[in-house]
PDB file of N, CA and C in Angstrom:
ATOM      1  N   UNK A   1       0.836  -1.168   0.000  1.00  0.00           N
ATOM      2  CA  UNK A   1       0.000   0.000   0.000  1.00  0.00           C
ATOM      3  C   UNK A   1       0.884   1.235   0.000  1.00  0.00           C
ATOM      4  N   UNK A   2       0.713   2.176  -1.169  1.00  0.00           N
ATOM      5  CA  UNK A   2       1.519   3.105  -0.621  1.00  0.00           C
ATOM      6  C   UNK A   2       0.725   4.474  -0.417  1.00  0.00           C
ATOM      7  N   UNK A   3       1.164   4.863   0.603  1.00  0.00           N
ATOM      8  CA  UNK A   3       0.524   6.204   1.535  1.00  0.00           C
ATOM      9  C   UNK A   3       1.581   7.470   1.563  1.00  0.00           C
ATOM     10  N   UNK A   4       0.392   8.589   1.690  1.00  0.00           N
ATOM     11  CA  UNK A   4       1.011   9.497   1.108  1.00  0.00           C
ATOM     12  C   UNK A   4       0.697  10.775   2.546  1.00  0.00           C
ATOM     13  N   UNK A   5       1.770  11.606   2.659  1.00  0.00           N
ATOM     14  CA  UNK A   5       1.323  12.752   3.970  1.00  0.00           C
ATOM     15  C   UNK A   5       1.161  14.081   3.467  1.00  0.00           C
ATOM     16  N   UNK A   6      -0.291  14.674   4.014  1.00  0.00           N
ATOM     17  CA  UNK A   6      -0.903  15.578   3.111  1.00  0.00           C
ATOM     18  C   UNK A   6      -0.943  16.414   4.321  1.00  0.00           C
ATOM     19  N   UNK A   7      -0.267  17.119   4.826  1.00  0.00           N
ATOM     20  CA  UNK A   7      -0.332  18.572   6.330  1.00  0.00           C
ATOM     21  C   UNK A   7      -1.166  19.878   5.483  1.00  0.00           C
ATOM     22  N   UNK A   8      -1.957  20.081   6.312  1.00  0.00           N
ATOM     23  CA  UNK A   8      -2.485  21.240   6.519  1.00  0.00           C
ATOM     24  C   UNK A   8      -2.370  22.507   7.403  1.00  0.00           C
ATOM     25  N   UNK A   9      -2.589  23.440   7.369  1.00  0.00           N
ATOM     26  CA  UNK A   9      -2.375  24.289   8.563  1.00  0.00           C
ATOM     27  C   UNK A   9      -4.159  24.948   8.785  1.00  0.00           C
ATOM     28  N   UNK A  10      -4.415  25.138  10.005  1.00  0.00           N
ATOM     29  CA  UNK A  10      -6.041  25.420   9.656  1.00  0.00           C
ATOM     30  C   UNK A  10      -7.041  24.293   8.946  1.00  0.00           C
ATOM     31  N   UNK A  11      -8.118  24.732   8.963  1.00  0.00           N
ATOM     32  CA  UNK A  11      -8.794  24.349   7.920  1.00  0.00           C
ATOM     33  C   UNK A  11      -9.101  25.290   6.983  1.00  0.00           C
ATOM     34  N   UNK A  12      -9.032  23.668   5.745  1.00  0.00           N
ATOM     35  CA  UNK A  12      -8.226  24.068   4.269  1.00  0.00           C
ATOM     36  C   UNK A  12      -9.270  24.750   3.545  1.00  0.00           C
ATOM     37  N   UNK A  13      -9.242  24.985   2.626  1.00  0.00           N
ATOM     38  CA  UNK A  13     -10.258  25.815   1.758  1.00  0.00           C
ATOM     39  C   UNK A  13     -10.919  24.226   1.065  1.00  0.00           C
ATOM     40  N   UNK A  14     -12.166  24.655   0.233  1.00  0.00           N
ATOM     41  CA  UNK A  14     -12.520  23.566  -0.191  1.00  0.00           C
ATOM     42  C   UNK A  14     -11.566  22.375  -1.458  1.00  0.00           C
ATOM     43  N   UNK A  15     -10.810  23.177  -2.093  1.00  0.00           N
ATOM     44  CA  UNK A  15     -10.363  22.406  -3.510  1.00  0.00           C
ATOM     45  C   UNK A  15      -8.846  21.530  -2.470  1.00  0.00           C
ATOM     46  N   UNK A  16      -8.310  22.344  -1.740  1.00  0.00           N
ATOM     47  CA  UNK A  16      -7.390  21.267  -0.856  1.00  0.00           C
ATOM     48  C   UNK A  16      -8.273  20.116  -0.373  1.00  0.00           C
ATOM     49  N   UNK A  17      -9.659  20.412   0.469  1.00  0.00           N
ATOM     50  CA  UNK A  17     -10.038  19.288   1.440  1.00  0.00           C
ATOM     51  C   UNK A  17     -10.208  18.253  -0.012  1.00  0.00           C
ATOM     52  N   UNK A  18     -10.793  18.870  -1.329  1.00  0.00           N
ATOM     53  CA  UNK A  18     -11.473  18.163  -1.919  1.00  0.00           C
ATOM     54  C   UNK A  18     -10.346  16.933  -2.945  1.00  0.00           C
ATOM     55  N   UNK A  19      -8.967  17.709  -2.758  1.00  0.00           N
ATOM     56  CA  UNK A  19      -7.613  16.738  -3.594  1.00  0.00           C
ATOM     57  C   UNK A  19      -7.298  15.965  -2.177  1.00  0.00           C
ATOM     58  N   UNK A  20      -7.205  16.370  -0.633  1.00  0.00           N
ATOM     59  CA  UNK A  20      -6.400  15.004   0.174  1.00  0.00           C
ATOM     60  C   UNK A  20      -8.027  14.310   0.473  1.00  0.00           C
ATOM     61  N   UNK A  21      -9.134  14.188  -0.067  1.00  0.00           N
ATOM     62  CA  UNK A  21     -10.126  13.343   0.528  1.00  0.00           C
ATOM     63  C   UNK A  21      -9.935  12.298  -1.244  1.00  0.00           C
ATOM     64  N   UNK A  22      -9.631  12.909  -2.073  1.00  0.00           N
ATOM     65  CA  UNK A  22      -9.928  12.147  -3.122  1.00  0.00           C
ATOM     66  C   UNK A  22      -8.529  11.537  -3.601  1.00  0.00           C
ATOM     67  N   UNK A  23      -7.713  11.511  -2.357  1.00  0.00           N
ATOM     68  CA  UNK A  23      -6.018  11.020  -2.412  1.00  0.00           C
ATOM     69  C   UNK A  23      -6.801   9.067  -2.212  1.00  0.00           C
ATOM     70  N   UNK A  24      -7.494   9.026  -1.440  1.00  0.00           N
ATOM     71  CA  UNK A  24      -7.969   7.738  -0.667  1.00  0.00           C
ATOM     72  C   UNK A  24      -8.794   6.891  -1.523  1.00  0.00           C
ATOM     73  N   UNK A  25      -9.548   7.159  -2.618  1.00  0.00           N
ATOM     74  CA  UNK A  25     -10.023   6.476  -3.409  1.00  0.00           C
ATOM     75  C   UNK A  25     -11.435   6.081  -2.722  1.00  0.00           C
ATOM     76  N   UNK A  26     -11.937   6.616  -1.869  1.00  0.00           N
ATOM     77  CA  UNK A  26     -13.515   6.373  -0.730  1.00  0.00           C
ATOM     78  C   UNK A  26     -14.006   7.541  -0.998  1.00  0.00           C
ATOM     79  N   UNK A  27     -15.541   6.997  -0.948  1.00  0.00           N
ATOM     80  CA  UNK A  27     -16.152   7.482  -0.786  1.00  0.00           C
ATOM     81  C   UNK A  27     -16.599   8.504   0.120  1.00  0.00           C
ATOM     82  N   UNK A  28     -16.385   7.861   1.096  1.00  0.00           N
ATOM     83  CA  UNK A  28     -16.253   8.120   2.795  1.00  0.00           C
ATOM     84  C   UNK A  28     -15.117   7.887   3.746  1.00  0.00           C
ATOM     85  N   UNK A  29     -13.932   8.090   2.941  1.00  0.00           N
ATOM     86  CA  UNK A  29     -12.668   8.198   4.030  1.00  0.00           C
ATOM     87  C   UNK A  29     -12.676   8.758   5.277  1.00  0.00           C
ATOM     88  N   UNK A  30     -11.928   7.578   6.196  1.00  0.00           N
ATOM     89  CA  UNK A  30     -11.587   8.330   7.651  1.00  0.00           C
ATOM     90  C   UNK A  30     -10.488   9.431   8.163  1.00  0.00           C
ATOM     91  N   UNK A  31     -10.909  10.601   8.098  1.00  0.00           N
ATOM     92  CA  UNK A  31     -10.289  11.223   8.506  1.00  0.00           C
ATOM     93  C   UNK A  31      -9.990  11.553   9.951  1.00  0.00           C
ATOM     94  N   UNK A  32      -8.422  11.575  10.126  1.00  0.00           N
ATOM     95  CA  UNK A  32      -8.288  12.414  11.604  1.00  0.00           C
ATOM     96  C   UNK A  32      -7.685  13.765  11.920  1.00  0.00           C
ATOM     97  N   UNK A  33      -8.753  14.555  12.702  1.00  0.00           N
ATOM     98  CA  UNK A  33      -8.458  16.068  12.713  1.00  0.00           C
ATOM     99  C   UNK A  33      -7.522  15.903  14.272  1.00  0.00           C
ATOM    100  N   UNK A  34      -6.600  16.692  13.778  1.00  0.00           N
ATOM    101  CA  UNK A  34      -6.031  17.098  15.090  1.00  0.00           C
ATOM    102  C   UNK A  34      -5.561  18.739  15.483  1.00  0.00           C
ATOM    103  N   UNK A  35      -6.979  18.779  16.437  1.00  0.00           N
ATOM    104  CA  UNK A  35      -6.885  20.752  16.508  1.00  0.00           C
ATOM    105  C   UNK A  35      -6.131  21.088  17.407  1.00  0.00           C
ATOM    106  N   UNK A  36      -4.376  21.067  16.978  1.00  0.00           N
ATOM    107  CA  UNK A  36      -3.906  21.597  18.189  1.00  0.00           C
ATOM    108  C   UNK A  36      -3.352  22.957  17.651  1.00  0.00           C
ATOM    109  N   UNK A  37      -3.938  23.532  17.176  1.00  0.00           N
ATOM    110  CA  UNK A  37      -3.503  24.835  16.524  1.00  0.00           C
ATOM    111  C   UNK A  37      -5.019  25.798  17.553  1.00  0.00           C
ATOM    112  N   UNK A  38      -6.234  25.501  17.713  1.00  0.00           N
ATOM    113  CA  UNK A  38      -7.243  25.679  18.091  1.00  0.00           C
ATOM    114  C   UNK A  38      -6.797  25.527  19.139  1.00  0.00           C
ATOM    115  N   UNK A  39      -5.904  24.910  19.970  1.00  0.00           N
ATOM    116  CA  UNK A  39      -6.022  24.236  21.730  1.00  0.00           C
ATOM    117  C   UNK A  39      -7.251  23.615  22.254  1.00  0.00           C
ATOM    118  N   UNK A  40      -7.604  22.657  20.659  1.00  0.00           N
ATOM    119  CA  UNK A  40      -8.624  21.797  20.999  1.00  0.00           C
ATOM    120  C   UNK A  40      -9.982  22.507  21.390  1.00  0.00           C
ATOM    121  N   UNK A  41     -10.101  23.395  20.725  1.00  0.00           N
ATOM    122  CA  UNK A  41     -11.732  24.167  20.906  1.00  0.00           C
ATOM    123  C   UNK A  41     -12.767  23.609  21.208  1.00  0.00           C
ATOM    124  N   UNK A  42     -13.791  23.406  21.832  1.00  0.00           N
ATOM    125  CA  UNK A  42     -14.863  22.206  20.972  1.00  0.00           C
ATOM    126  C   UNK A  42     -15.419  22.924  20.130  1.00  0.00           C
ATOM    127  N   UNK A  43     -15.810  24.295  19.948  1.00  0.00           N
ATOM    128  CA  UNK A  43     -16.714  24.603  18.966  1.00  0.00           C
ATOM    129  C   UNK A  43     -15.656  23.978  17.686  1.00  0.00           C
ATOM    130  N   UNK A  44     -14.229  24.659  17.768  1.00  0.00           N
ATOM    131  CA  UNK A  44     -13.885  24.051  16.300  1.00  0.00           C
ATOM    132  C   UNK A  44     -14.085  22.669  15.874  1.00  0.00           C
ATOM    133  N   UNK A  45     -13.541  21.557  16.952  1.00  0.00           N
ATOM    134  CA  UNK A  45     -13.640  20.539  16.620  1.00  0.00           C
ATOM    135  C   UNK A  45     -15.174  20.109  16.191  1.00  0.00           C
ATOM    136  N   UNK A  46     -16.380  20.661  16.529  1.00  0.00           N
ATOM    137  CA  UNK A  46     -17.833  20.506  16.440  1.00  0.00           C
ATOM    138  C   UNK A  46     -17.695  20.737  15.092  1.00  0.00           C
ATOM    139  N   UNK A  47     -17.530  21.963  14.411  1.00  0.00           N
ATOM    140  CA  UNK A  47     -17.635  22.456  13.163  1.00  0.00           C
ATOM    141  C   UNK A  47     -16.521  21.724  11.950  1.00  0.00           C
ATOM    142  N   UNK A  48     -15.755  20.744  12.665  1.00  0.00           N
ATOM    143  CA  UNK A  48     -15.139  20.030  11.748  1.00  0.00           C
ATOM    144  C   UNK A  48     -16.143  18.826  11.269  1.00  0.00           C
ATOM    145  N   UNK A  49     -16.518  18.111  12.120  1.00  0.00           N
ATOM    146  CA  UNK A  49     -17.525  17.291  12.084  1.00  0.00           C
ATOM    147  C   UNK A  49     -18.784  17.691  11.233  1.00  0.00           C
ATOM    148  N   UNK A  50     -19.235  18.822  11.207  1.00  0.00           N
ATOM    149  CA  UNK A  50     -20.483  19.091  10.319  1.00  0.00           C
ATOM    150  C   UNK A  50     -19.926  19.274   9.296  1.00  0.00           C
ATOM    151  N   UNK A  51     -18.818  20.220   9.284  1.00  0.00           N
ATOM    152  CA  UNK A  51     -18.558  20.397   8.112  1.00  0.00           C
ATOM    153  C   UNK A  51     -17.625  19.099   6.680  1.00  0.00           C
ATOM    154  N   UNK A  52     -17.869  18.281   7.429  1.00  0.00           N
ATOM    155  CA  UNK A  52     -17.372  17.174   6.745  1.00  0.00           C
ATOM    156  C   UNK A  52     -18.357  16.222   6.982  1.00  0.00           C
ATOM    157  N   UNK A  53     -19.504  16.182   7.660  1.00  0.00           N
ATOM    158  CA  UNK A  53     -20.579  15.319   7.259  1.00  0.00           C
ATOM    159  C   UNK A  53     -20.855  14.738   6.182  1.00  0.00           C
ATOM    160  N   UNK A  54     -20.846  13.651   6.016  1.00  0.00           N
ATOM    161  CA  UNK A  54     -21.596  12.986   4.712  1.00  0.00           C
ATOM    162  C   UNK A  54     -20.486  12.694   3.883  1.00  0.00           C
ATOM    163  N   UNK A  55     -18.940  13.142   4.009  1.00  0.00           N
ATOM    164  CA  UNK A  55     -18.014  13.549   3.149  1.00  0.00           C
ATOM    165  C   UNK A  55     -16.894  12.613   3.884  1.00  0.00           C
ATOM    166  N   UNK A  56     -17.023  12.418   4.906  1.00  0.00           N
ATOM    167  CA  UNK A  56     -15.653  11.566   5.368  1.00  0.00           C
ATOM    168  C   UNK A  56     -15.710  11.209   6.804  1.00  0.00           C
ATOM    169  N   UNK A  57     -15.746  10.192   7.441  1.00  0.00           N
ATOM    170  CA  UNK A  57     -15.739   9.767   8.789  1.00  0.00           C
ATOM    171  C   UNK A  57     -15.010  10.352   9.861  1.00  0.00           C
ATOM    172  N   UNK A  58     -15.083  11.247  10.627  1.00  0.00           N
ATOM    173  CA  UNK A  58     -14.209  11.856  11.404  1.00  0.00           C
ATOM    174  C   UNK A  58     -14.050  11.327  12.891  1.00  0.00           C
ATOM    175  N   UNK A  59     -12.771  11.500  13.420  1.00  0.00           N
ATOM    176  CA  UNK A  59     -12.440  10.762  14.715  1.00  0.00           C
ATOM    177  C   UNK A  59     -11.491  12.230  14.614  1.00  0.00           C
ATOM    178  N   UNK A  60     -11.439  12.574  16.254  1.00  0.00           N
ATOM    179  CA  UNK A  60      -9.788  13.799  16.390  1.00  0.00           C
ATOM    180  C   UNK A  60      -9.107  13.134  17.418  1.00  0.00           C
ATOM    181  N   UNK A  61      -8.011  13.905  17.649  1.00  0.00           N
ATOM    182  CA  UNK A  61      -7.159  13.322  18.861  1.00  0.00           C
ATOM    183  C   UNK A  61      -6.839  14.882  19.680  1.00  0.00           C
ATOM    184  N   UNK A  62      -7.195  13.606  20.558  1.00  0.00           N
ATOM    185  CA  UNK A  62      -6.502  15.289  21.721  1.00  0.00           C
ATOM    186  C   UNK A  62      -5.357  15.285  22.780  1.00  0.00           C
ATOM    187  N   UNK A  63      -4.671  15.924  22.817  1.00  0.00           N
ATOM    188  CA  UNK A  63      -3.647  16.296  23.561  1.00  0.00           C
ATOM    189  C   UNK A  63      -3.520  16.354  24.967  1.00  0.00           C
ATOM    190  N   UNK A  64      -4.765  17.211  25.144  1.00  0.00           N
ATOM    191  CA  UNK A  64      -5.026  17.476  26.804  1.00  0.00           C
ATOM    192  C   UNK A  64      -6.263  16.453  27.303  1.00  0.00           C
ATOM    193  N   UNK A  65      -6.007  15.841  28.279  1.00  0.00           N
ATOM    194  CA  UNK A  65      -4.734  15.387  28.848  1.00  0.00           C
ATOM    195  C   UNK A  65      -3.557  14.363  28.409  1.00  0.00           C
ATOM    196  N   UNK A  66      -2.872  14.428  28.602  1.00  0.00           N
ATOM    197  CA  UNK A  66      -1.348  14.309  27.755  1.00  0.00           C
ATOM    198  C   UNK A  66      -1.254  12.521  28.701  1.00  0.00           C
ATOM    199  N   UNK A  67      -1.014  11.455  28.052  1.00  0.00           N
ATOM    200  CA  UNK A  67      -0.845  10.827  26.897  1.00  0.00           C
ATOM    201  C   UNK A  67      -2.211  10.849  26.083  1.00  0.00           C
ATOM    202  N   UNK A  68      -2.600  10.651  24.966  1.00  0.00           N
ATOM    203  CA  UNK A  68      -4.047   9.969  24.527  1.00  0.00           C
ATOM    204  C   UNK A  68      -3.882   8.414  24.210  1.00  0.00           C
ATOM    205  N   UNK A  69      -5.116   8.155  24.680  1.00  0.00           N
ATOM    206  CA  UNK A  69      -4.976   6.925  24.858  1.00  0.00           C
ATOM    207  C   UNK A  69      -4.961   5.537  23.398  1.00  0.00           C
ATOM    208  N   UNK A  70      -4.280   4.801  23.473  1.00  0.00           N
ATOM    209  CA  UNK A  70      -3.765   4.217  22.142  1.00  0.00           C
ATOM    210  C   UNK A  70      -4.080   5.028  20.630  1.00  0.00           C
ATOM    211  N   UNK A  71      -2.829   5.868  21.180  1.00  0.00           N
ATOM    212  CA  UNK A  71      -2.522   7.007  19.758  1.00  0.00           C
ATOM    213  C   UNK A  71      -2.112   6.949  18.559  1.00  0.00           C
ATOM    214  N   UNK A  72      -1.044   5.440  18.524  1.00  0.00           N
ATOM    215  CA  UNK A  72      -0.488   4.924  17.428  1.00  0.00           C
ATOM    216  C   UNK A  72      -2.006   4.267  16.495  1.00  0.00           C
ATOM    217  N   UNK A  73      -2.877   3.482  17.415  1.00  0.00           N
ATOM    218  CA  UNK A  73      -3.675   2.761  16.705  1.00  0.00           C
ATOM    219  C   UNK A  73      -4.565   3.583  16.115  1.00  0.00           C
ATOM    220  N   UNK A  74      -5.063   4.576  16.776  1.00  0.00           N
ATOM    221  CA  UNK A  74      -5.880   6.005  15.961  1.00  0.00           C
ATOM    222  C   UNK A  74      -5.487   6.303  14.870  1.00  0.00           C
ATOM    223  N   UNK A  75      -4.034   6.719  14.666  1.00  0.00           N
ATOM    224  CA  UNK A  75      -4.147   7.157  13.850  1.00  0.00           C
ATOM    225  C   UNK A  75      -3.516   6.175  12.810  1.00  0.00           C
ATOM    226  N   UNK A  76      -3.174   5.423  12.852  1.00  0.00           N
ATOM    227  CA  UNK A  76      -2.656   4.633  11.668  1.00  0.00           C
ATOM    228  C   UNK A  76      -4.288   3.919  11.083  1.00  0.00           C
ATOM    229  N   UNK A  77      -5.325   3.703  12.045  1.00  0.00           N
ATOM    230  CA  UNK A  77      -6.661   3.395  11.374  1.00  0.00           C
ATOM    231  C   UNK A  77      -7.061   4.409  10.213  1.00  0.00           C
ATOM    232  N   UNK A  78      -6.241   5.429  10.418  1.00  0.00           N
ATOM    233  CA  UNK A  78      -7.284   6.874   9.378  1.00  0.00           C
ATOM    234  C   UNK A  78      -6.631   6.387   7.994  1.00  0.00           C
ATOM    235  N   UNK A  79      -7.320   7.209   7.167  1.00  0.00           N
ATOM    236  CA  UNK A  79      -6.913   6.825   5.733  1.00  0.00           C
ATOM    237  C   UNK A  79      -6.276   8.792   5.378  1.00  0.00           C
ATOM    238  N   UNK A  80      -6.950   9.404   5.981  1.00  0.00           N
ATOM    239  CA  UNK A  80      -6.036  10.924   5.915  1.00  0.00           C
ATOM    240  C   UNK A  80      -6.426  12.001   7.268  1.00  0.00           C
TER     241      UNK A  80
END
């Protein structure tokens, strides 16, 4: 399988979200947001979730409190 690393800063405008969701070949790829640019907001993290409704499975990871719990397996499950 070969996999590819697509960084963002923020959230992206639409034609970025719309080239790393269509990197995965799904319909409904799992994505994982990680808002540590936000310090883990919930409103942001809320508005990631709607705003990717219907468009890609979302899971985030959070930081605080510091370890998260099986972090390797999170994120190696995502597809971006």
């Amino acid at each position: 399988m070969s996999r590819q690393i697509v960084a963002m800063g923020g959230f992206p405008g639409a034609p970025v979200l719309d080239y790393a969701l269509s990197l995965t070949g799904r319909n409904i790829p799992r994505l994982l947001w990680i808002g540590t640019a936000g310090r883990e907001d919930p409103e942001q993290t809320l508005s990631i979730y709607s705003a990717l409704r219907g468009r890609a499975e979302v899971s985030h990871l959070e930081f605080f409190p510091w370890p998260p719990a099986d972090t390797r397996r999170l994120v190696l499950d995502q597809e971006i």
